[in-house]
C-alpha atoms as a PDB file:
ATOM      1  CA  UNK A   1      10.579  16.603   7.129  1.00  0.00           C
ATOM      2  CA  UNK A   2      12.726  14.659   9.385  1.00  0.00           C
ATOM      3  CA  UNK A   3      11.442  11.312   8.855  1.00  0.00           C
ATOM      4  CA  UNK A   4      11.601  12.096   4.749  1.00  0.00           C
ATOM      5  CA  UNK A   5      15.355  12.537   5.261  1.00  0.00           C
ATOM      6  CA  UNK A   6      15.876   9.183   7.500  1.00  0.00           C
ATOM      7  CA  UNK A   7      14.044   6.976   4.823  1.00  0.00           C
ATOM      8  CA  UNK A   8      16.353   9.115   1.852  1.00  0.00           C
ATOM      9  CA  UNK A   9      19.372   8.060   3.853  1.00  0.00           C
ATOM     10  CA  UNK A  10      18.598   4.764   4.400  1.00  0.00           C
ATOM     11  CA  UNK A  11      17.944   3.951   0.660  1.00  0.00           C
ATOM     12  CA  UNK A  12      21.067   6.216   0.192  1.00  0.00           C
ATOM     13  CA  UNK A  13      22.655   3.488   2.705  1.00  0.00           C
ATOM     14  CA  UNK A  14      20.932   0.476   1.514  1.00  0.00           C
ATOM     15  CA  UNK A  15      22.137   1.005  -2.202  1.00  0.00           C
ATOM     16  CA  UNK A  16      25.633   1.767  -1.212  1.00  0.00           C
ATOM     17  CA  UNK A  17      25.648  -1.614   0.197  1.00  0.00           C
ATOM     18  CA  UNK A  18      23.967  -2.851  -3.011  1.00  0.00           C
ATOM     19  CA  UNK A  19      26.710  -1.605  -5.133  1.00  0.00           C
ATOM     20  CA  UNK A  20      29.618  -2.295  -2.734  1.00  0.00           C
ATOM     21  CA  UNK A  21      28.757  -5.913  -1.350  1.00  0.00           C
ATOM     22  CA  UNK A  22      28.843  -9.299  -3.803  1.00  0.00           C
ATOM     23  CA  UNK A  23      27.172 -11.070  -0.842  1.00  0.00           C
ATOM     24  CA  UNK A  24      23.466 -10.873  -0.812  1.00  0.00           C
ATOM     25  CA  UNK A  25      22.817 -12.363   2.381  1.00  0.00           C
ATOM     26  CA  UNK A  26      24.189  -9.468   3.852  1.00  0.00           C
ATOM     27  CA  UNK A  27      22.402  -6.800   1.700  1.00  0.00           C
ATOM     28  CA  UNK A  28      19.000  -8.558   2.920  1.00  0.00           C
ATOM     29  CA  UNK A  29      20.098  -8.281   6.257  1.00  0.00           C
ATOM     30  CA  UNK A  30      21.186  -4.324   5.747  1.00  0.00           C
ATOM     31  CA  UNK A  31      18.131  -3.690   3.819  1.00  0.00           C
ATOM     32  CA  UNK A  32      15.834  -5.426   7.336  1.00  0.00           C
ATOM     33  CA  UNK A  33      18.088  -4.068   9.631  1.00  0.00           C
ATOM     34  CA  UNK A  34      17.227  -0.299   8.372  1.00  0.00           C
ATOM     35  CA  UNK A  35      13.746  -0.600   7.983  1.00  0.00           C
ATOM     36  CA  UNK A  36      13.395  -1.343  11.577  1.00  0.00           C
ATOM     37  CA  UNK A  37      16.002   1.183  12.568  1.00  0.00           C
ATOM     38  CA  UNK A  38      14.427   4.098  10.116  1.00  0.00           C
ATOM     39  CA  UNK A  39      10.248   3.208  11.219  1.00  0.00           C
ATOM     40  CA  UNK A  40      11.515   2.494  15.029  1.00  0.00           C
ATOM     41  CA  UNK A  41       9.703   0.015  14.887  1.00  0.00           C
ATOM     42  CA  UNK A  42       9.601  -3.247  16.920  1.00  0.00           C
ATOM     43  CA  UNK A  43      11.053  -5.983  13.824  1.00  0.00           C
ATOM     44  CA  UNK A  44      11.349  -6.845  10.086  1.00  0.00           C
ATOM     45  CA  UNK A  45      11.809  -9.424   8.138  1.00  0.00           C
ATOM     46  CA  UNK A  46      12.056 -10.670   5.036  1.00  0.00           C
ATOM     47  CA  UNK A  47      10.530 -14.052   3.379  1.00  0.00           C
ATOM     48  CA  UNK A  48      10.683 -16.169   0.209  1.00  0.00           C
ATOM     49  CA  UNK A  49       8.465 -18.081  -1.329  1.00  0.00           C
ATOM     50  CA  UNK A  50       9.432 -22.219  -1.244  1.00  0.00           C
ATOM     51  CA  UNK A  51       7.340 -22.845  -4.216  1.00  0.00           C
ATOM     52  CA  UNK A  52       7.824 -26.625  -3.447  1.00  0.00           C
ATOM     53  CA  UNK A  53       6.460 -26.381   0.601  1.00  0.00           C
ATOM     54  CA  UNK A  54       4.129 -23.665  -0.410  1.00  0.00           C
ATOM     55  CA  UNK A  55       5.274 -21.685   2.698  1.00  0.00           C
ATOM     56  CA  UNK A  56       7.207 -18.327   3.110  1.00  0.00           C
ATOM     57  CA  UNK A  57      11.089 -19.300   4.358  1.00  0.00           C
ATOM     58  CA  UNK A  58      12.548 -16.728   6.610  1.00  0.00           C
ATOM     59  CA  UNK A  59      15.851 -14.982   4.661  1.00  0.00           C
ATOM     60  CA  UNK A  60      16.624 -12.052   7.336  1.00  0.00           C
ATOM     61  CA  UNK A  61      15.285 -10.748  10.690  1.00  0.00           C
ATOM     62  CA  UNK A  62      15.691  -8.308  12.734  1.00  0.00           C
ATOM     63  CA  UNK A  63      13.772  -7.290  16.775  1.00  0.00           C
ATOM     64  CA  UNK A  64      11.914 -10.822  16.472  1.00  0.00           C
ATOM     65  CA  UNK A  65      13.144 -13.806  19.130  1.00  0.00           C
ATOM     66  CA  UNK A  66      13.502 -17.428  18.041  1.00  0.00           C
ATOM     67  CA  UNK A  67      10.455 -18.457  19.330  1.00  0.00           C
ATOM     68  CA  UNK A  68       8.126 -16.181  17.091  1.00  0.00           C
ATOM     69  CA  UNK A  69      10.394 -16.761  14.017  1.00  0.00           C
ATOM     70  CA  UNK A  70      10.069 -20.632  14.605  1.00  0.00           C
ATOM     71  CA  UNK A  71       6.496 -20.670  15.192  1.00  0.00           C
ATOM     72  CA  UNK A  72       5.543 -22.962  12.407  1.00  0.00           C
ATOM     73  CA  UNK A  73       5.191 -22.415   8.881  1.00  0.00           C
ATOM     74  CA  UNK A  74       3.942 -19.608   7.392  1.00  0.00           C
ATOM     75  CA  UNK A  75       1.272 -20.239   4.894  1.00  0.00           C
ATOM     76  CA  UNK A  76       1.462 -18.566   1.112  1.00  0.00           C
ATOM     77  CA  UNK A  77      -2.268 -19.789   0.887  1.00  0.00           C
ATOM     78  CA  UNK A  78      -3.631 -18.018   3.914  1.00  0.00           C
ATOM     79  CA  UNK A  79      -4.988 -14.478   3.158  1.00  0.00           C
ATOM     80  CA  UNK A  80      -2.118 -12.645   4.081  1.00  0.00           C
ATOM     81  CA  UNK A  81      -0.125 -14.050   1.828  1.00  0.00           C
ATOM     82  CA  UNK A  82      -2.341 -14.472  -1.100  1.00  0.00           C
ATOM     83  CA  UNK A  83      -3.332 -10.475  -0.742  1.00  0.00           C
ATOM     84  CA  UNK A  84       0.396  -9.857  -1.132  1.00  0.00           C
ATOM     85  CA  UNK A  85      -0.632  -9.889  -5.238  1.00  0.00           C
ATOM     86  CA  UNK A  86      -2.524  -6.730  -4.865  1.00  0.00           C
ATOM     87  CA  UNK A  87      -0.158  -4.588  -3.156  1.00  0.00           C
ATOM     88  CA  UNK A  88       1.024  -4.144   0.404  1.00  0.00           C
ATOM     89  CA  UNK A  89      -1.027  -5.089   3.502  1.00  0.00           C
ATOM     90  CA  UNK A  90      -1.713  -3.615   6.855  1.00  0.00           C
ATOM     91  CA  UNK A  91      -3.042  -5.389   9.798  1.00  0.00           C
ATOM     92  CA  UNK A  92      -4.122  -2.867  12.246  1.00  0.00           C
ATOM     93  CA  UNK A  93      -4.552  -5.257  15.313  1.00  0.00           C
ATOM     94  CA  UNK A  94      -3.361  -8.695  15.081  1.00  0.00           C
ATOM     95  CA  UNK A  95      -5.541  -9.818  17.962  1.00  0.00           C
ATOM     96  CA  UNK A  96      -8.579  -8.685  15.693  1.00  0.00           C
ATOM     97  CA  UNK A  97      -7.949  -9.921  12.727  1.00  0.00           C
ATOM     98  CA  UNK A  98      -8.878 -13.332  11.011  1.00  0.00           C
ATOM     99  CA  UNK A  99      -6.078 -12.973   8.289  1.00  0.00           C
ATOM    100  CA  UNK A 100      -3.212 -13.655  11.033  1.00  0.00           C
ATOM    101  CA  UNK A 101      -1.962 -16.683  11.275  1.00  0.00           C
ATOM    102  CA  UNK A 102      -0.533 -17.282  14.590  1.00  0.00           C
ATOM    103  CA  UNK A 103      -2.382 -14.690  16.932  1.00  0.00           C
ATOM    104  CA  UNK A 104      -1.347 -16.497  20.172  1.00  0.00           C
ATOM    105  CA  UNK A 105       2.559 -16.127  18.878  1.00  0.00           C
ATOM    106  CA  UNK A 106       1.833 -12.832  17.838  1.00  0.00           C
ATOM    107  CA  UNK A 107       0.498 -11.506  21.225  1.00  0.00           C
ATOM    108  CA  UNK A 108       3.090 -13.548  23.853  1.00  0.00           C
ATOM    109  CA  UNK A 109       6.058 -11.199  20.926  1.00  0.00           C
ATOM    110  CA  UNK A 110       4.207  -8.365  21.713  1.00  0.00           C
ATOM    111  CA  UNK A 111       3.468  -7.644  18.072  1.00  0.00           C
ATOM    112  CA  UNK A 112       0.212  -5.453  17.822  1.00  0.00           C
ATOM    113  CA  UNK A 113       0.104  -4.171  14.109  1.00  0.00           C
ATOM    114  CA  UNK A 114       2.337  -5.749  10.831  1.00  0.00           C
ATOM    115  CA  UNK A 115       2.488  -3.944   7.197  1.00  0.00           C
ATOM    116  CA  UNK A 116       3.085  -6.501   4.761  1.00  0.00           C
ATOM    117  CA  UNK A 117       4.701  -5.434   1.282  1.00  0.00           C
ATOM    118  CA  UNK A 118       5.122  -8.323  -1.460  1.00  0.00           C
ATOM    119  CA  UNK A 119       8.805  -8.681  -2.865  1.00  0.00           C
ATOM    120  CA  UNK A 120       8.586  -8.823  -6.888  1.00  0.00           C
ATOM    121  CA  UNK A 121      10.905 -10.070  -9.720  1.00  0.00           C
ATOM    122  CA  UNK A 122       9.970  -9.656 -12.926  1.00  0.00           C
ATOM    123  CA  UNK A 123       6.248  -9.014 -12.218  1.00  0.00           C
ATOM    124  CA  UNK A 124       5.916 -12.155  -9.690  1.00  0.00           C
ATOM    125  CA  UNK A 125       5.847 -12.103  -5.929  1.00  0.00           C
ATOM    126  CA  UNK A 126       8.634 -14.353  -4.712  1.00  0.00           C
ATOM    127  CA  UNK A 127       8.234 -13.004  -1.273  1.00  0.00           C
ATOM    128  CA  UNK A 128       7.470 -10.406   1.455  1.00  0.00           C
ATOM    129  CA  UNK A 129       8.881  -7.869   3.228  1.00  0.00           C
ATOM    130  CA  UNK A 130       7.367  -7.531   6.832  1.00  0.00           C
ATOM    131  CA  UNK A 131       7.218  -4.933   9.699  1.00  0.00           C
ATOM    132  CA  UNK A 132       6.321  -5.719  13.205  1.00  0.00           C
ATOM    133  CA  UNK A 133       4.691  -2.864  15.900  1.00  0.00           C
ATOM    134  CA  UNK A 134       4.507  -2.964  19.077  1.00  0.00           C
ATOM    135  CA  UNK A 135       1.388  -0.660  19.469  1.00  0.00           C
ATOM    136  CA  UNK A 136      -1.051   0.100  16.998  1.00  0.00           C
ATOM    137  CA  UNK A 137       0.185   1.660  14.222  1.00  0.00           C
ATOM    138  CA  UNK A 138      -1.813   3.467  10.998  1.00  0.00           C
ATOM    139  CA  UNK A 139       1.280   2.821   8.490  1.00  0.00           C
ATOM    140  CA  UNK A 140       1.279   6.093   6.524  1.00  0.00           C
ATOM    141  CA  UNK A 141       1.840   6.187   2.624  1.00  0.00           C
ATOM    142  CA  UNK A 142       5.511   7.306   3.049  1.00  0.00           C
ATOM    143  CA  UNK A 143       5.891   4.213   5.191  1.00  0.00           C
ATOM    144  CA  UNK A 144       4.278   1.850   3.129  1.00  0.00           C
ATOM    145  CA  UNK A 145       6.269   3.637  -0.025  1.00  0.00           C
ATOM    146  CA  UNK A 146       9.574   3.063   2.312  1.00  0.00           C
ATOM    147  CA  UNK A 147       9.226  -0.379   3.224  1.00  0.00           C
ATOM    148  CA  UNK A 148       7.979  -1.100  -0.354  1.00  0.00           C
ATOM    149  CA  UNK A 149      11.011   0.321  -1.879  1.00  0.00           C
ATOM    150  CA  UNK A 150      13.400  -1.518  -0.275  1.00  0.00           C
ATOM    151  CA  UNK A 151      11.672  -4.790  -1.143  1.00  0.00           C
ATOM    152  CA  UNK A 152      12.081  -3.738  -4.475  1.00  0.00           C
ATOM    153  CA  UNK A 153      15.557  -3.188  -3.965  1.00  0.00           C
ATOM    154  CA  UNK A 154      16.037  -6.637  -2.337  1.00  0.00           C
ATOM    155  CA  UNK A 155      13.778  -8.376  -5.229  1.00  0.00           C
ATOM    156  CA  UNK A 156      16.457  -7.165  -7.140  1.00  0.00           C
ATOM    157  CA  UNK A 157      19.407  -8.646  -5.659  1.00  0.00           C
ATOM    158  CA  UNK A 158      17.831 -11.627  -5.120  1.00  0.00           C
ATOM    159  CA  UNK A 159      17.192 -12.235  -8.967  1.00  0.00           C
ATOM    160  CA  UNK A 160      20.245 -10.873  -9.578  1.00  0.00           C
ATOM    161  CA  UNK A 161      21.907 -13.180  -7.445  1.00  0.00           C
ATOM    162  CA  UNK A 162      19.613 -15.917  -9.200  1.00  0.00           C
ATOM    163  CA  UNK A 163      21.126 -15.219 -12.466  1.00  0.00           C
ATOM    164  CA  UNK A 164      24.356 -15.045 -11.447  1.00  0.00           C
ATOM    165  CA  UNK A 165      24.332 -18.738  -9.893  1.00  0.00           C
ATOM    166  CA  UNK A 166      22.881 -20.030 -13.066  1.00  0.00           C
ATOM    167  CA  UNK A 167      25.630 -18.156 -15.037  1.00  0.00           C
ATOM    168  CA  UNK A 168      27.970 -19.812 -12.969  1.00  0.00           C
ATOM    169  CA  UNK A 169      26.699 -23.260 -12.949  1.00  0.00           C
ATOM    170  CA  UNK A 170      25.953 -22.919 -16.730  1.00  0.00           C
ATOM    171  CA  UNK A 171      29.995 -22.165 -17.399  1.00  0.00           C
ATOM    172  CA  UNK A 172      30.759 -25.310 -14.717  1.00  0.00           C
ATOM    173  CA  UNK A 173      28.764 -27.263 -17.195  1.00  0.00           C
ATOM    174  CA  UNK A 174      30.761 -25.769 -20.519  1.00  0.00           C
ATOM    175  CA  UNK A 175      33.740 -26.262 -18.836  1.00  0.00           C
ATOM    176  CA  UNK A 176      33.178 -30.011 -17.876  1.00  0.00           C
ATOM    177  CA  UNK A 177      31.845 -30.652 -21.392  1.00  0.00           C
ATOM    178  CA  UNK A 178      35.474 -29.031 -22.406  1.00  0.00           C
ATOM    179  CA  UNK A 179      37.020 -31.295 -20.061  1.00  0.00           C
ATOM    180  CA  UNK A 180      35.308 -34.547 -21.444  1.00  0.00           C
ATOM    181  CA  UNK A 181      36.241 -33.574 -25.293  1.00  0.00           C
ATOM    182  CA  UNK A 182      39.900 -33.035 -24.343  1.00  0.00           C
ATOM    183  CA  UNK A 183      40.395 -36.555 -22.963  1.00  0.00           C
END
């Protein structure tokens, strides 16, 4: 019952921030920060998709050192990635399994087990919301349902934030156009 009230209190927390902050750098960065916090586990992050590099860019993490978040670039096209359409992902033992990418990187973090939960907008995955173990780890439902929740939550400010930078540069444009008729 414990762990029920940690994960109500951090989306309690995390959509406090949501409705408080106007910067959503830092509401990604709450949103990691309690996922790792609220699973104790060893780090999260959260990617987006660079549709024009075709890899995953890193947005927020948190419990991961430099070297394992620079460790190259992160494939959409491996199977990780392209499984993220169906629904979350759990890799049990990232020693064991061919879908990992960077095994070797994965074992000298320390990183034994990673759930993997795609990031929609709108129906598309624009990224992925990931949590790092280090021991093996059977993610339960309620975790899964945590994690995957917040990554909604995040898909949301990030489109929101989307639209609200087009809105912006849309009334730039008006205003130039204004500008030029005026003269």
């Amino acid at each position: 019952m414990k762990k029920y009230r940690m994960n109500y209190e951090s989306l309690l927390k995390v959509t406090k921030a949501l409705s408080m902050s106007k910067d959503p750098k830092e509401i990604i960065r709450i949103t990691v920060d309690n996922i790792k916090e609220t699973l104790n586990m060893k780090g999260c992050a959260l990617y987006l998709i660079n549709e024009d590099t075709d890899e995953f860019e890193l947005a927020a993490a948190n419990g991961l050192s430099e070297d394992y978040l620079g460790k190259g670039p992160v494939s959409v096209s491996r199977p990780v990635a392209k499984s993220l359409a169906e629904g979350p992902m759990a890799i049990y033992d990232t020693q064991d399994d061919p879908r990992v990418q960077y095994p070797e990187a994965a074992k000298k973090e320390g990183i034994v087990s990673i759930l993997s939960v795609p990031i929609y907008v709108r129906g598309d995955v624009i990224g992925a919301m990931r949590v790092y173990t280090s021991d093996h780890w059977d993610f339960t439902l309620e975790d899964v349902n945590f994690v995957q929740a917040l990554a909604e939550i995040a898909g949301m400010v990030i489109d929101l934030t989307r639209l609200i930078q087009g809105q912006n540069e849309y009334i730039d444009v008006l205003e130039t156009l204004k500008e030029a008729r005026e003269m």
